[in-house]
Protein backbone atom coordinates (compact mmCIF):
# COMPACT_ATOMS: atom_id res chain seq x y z
CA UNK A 1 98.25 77.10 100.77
CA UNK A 2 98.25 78.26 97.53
CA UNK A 3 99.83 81.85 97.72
CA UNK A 4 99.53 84.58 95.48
CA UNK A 5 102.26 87.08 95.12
CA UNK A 6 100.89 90.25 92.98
CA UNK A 7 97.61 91.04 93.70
CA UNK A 8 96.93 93.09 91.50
CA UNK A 9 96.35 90.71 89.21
CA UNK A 10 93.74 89.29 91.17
CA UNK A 11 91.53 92.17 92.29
CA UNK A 12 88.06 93.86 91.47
CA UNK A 13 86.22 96.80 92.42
CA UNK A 14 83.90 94.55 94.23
CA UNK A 15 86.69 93.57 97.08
CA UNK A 16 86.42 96.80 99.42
CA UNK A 17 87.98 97.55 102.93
CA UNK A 18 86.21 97.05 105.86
CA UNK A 19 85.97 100.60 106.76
CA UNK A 20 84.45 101.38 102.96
CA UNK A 21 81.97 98.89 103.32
CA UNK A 22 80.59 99.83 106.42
CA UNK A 23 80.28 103.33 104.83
CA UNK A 24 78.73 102.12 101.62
CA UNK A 25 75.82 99.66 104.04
CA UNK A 26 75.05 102.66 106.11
CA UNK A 27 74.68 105.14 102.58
CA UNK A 28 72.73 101.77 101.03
CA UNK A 29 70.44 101.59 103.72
CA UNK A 30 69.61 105.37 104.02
CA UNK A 31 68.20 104.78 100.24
CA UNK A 32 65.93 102.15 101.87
CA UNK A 33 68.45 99.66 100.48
CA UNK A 34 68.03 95.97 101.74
CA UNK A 35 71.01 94.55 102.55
CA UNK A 36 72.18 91.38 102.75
CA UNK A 37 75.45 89.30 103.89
CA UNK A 38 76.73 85.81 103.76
CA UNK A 39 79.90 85.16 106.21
CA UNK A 40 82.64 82.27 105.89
CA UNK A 41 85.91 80.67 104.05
CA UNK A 42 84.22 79.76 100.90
CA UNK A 43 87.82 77.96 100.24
CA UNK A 44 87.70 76.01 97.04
CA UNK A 45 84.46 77.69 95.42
CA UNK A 46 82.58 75.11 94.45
CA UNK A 47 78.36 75.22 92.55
CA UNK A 48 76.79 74.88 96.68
CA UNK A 49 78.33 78.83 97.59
CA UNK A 50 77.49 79.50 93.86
CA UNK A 51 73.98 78.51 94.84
CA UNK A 52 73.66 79.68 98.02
CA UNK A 53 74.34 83.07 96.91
CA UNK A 54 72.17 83.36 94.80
CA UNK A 55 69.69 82.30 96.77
CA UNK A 56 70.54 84.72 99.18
CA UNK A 57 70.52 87.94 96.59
CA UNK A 58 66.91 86.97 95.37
CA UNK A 59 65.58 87.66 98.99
CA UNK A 60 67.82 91.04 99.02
CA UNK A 61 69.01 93.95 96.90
CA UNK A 62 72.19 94.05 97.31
CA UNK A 63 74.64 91.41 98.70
CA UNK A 64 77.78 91.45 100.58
CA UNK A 65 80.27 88.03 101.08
CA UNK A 66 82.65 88.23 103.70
CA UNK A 67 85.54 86.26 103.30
CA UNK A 68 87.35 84.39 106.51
CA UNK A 69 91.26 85.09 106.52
CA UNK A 70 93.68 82.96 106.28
CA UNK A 71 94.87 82.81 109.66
CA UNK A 72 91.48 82.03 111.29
CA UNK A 73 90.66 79.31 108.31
CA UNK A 74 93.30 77.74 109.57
CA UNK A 75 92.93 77.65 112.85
CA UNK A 76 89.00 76.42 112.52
CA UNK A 77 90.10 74.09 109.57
CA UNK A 78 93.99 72.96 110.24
CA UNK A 79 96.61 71.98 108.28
CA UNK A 80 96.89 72.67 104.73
CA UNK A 81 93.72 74.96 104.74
CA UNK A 82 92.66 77.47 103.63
CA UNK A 83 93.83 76.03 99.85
CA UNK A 84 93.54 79.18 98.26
CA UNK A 85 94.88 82.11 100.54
CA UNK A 86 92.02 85.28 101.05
CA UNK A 87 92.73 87.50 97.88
CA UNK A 88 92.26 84.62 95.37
CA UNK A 89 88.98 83.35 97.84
CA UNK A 90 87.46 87.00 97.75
CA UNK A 91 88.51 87.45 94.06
CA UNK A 92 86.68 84.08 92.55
CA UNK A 93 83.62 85.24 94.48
CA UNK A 94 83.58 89.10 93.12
CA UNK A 95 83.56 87.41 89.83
CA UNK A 96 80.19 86.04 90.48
CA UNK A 97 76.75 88.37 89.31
CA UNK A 98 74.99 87.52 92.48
CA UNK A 99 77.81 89.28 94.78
CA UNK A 100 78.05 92.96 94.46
CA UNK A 101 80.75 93.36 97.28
CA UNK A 102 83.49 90.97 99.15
CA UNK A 103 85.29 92.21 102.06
CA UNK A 104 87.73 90.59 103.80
CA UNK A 105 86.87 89.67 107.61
CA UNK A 106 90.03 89.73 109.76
CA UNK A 107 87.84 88.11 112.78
CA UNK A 108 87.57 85.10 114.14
CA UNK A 109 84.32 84.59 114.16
CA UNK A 110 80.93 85.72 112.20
CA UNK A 111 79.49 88.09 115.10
CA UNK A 112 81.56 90.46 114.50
CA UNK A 113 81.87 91.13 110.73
CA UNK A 114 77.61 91.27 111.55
CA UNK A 115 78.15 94.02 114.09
CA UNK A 116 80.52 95.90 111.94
CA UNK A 117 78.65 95.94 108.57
CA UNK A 118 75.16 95.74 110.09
CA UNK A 119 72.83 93.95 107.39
CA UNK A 120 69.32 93.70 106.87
CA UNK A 121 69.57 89.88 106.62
CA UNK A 122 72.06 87.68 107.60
CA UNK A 123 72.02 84.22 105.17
CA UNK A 124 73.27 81.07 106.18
CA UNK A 125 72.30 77.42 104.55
CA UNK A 126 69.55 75.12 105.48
CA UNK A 127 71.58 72.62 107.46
CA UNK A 128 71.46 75.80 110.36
CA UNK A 129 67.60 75.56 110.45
CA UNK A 130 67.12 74.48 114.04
CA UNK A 131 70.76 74.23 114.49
CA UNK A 132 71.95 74.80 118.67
CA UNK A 133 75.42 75.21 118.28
CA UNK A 134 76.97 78.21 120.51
CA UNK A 135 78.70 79.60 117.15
CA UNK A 136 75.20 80.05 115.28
CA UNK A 137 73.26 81.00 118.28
CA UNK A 138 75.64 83.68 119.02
CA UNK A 139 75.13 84.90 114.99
CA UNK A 140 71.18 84.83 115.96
CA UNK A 141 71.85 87.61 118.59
CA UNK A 142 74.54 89.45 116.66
CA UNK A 143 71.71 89.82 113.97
CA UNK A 144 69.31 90.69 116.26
CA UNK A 145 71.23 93.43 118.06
CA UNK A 146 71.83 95.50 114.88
CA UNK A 147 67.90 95.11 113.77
CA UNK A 148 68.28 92.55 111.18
CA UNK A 149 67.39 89.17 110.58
CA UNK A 150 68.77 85.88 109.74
CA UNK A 151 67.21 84.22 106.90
CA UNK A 152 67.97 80.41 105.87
CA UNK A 153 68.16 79.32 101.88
CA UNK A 154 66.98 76.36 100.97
CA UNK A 155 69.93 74.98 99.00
CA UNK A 156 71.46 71.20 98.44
CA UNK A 157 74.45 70.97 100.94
CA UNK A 158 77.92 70.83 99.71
CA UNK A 159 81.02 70.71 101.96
CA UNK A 160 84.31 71.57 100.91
CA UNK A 161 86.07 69.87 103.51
CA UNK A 162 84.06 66.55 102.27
CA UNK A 163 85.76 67.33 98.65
CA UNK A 164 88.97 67.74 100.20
CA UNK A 165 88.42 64.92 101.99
CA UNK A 166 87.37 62.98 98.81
CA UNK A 167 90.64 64.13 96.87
CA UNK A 168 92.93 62.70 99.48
CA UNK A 169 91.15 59.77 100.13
CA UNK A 170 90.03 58.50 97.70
CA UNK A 171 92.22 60.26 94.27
CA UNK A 172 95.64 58.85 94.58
CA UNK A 173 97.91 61.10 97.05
CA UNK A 174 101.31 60.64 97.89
CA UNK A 175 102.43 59.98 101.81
CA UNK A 176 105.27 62.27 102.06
CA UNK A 177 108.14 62.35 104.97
CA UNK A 178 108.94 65.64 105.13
CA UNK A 179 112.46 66.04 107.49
CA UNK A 180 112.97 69.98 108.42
CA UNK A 181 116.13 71.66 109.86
CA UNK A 182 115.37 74.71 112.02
CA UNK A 183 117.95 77.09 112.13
CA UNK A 184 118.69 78.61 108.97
CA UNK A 185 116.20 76.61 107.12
CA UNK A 186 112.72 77.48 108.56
CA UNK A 187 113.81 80.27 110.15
CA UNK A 188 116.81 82.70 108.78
CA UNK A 189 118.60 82.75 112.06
CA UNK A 190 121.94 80.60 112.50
CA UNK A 191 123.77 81.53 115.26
CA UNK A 192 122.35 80.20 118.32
CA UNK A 193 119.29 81.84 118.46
CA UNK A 194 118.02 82.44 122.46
CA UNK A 195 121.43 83.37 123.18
CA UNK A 196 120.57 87.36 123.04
CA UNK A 197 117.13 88.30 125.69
CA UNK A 198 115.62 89.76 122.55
CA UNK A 199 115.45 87.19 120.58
CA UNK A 200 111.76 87.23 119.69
CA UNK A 201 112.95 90.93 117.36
CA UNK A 202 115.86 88.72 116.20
CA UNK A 203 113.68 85.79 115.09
CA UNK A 204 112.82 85.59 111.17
CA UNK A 205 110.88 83.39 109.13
CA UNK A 206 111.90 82.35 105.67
CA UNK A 207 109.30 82.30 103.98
CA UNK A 208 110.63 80.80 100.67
CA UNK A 209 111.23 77.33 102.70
CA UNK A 210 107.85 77.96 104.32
CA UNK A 211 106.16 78.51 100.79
CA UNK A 212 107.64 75.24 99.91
CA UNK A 213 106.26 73.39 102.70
CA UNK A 214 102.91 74.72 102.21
CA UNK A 215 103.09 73.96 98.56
CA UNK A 216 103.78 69.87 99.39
CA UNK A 217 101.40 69.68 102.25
CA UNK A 218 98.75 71.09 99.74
CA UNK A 219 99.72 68.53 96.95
CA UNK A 220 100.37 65.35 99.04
CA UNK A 221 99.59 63.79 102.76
CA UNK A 222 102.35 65.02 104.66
CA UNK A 223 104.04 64.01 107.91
CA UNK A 224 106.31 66.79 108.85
CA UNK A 225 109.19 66.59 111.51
CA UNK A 226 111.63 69.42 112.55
CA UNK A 227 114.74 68.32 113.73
CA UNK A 228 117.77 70.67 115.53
CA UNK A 229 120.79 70.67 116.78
CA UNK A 230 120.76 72.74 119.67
CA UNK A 231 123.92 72.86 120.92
CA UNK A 232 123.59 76.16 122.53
CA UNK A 233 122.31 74.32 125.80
CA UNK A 234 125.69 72.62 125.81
CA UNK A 235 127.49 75.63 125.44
CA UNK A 236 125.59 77.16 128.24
CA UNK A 237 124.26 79.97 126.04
CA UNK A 238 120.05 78.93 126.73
CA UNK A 239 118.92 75.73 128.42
CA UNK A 240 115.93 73.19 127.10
CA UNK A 241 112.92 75.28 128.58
CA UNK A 242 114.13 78.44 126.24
CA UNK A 243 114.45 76.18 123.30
CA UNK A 244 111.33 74.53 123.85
CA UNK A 245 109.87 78.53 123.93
CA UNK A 246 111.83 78.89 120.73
CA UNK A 247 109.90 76.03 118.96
CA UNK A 248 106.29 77.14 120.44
CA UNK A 249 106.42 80.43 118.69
CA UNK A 250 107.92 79.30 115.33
CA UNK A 251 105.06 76.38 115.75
CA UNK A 252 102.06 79.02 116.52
CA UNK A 253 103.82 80.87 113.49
CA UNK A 254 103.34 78.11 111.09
CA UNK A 255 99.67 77.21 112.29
CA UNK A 256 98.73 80.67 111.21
CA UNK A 257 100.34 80.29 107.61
CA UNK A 258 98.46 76.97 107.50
CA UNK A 259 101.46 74.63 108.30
CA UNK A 260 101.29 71.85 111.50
CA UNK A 261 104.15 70.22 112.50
CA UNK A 262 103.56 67.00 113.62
CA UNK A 263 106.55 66.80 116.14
CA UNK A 264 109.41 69.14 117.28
CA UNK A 265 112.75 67.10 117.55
CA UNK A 266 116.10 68.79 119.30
CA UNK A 267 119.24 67.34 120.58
CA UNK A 268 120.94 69.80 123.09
CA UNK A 269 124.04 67.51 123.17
CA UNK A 270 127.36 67.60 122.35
CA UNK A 271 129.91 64.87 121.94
CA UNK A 272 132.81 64.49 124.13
CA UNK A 273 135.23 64.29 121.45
CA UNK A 274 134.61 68.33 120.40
CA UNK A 275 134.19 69.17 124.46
CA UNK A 276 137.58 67.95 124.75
CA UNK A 277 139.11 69.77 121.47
CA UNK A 278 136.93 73.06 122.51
CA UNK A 279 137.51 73.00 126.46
CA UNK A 280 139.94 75.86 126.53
CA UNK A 281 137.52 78.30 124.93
CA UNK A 282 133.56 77.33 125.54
CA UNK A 283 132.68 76.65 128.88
CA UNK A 284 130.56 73.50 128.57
CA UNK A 285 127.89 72.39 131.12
CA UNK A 286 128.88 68.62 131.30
CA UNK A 287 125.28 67.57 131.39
CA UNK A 288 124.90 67.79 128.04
CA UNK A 289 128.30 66.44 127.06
CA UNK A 290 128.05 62.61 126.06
CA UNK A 291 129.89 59.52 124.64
CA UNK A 292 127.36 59.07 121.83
CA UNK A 293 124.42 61.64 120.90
CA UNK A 294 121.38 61.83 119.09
CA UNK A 295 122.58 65.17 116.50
CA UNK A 296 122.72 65.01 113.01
CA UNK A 297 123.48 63.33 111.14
CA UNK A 298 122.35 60.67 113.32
CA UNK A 299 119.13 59.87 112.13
CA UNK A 300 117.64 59.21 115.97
CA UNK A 301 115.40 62.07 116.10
CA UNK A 302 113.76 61.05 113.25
CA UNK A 303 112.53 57.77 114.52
CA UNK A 304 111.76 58.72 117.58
CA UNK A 305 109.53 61.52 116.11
CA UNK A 306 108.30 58.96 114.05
CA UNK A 307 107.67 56.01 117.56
CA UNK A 308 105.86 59.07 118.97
CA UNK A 309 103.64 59.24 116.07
CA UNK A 310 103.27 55.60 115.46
CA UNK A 311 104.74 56.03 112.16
CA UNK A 312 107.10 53.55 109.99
CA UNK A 313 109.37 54.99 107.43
CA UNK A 314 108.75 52.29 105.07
CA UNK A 315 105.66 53.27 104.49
CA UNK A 316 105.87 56.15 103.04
CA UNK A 317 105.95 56.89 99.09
CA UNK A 318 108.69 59.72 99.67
CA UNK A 319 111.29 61.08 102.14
CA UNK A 320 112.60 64.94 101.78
CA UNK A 321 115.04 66.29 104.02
CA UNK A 322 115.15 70.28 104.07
CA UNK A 323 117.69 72.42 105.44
CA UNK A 324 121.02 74.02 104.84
CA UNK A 325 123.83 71.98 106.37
CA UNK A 326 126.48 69.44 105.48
CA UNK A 327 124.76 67.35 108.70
CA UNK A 328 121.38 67.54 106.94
CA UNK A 329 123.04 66.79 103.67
CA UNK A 330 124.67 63.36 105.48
CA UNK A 331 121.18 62.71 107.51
CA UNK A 332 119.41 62.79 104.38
CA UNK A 333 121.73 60.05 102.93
CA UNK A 334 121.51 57.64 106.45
CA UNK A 335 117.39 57.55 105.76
CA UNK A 336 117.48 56.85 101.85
CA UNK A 337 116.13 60.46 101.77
CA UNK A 338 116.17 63.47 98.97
CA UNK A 339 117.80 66.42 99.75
CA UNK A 340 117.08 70.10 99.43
CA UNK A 341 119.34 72.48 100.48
CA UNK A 342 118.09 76.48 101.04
CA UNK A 343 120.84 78.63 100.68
CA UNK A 344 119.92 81.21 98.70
CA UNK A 345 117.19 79.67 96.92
CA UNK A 346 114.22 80.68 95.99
CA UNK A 347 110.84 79.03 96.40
CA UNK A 348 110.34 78.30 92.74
CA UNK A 349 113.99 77.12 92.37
CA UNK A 350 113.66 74.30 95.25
CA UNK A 351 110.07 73.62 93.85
CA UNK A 352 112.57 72.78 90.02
CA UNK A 353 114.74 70.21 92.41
CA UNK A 354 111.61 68.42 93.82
CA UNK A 355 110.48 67.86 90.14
């Protein structure tokens, strides 16, 4: 997703708060005001939401967007969407004349940014006429409750998911392996995290790495596997189950910025080499102490990530290993990969070492 970092830059008078525009319907509509709104992503702005609003502001006299957030595009849409995160979605459509406010709709779905605001007239495209789906019905009664109506323009249909569709398919994209350490890459934490019970207050995100991510899932197809050690289990500090938990919540972390991982990868093992140097001090649980083990720099969790996705390496136009060890460093060189290491870089620094 394509992030933007001072908004101030991109902002208008048009793009009010909820609150304020629930104020500024109910004043509109004591002034006998007609009021109209049009509800969804309206990622990539493209001449069909041009049209359709105007369409919708000749049948009303004055018209409010609302503009899906991120986190909810993303979920409806999946990986690598929204393109353009809310404040540059809600800006390019307060530029337009038709549109005389944009607001922001931190909801899920469309029946509530209808009960909230209340309109006159609810406007969705032609392709709804006669439409069944729950999703639309439910917008029916939402804009029935409040005493409106829904009205339908009569617009050509254009889908931005078919242009996004079109640009990956058919412009030419590249297939990217993207390899991604855990601990101290994706996250900040680097010391056996799940060791302390609070480790959900300990857990942060770094959202340079994540920016890059985002940035080469937008501009390529991507295939992205996280791989860990986790020695921790071996150490007795957490077992699988917690790290599992671990991975869940980074994962439902990164859906909600717009990222899917494709498959989670950990090795809880150590070898029995170190057990054997480090037996005095760490009390090992054995069960995780082996001859020969699948950690990095080995590059075993990679291909099996890639058997469970029925992927071959060869296949693919790049390889990029990210994370911030000498193993990741090493694992990088055993798959004929390029390396990026994090420490203490910024986003647009990595995003120079791609280049």
């Amino acid at each position: 997703m394509i992030n933007v970092t001072d908004k101030t830059i991109f902002n208008s008078k048009k793009i009010v708060l909820l609150e304020e525009s629930a104020k500024i319907i109910t004043e509109l509509k004591l002034k006998n005001k007609r009021i109209g709104l049009c509800h969804g992503g309206f990622d990539l702005l493209h001449p069909g939401h041009i049209k359709h609003f105007e369409s919708a502001k000749e049948n009303c006299d004055l018209l409010f967007v609302s503009v899906t957030s991120d986190r909810f595009v993303s979920l409806r849409k999946g990986s690598g969407r929204p393109v353009f995160n809310e404040q540059l979605r809600a800006y390019s459509i307060a530029t337009l004349e038709a549109v005389d406010y944009v607001v922001i709709s931190d909801f899920e779905k469309g029946v509530q940014i209808i009960e909230t605001l209340q309109p006159n007239y609810y406007f969705k495209g032609p392709d709804y006429i006669g439409k069944n789906t729950s999703g639309i019905n439910m917008e029916r009664e939402a804009i029935s409750r409040v005493g409106g109506e829904i009205r339908y323009t009569n617009d050509p249909k254009l889908s931005t998911t078919e242009i996004i569709d079109y640009i990956k398919n058919e412009l030419d994209v590249k297939e990217i392996l993207l390899v991604i350490d855990r601990d101290g890459t994706i996250i900040k934490n680097d010391d056996f995290l799940g060791k302390n019970e609070n480790w959900k207050r300990e857990l942060e995100y770094n959202d340079e790495v994540i920016n890059l991510i985002s940035h080469l899932q937008t501009k390529n197809k991507t295939t992205k596997i996280v791989v860990s050690n986790q020695a921790g289990v071996a150490r007795g500090y957490f077992n699988t189950k917690l790290v599992e938990e671990i991975n869940d919540t980074i994962d439902e972390e990164l859906k909600k910025r717009g990222i899917l991982i494709n498959s989670w990868q950990f090795c809880p093992d150590v070898d029995s080499k170190y057990a054997e140097k480090k037996k005095d001090v760490i009390n090992f649980d054995y069960d995780y102490v082996k001859e020969k083990t699948k950690r990095k720099p080995e590059n075993s969790m990679v291909f099996d990530a890639l058997k469970e996705l029925g992927k071959d390496i060869t296949k693919f136009n790049d390889i990029i290993v990210i994370g911030n060890q000498e193993d990741d460093k090493l694992l990088a060189k055993n798959i004929n990969a390029k390396f990026i290491d994090v420490n203490e870089k910024k986003y647009k620094q990595m995003l120079i070492e791609l280049s």
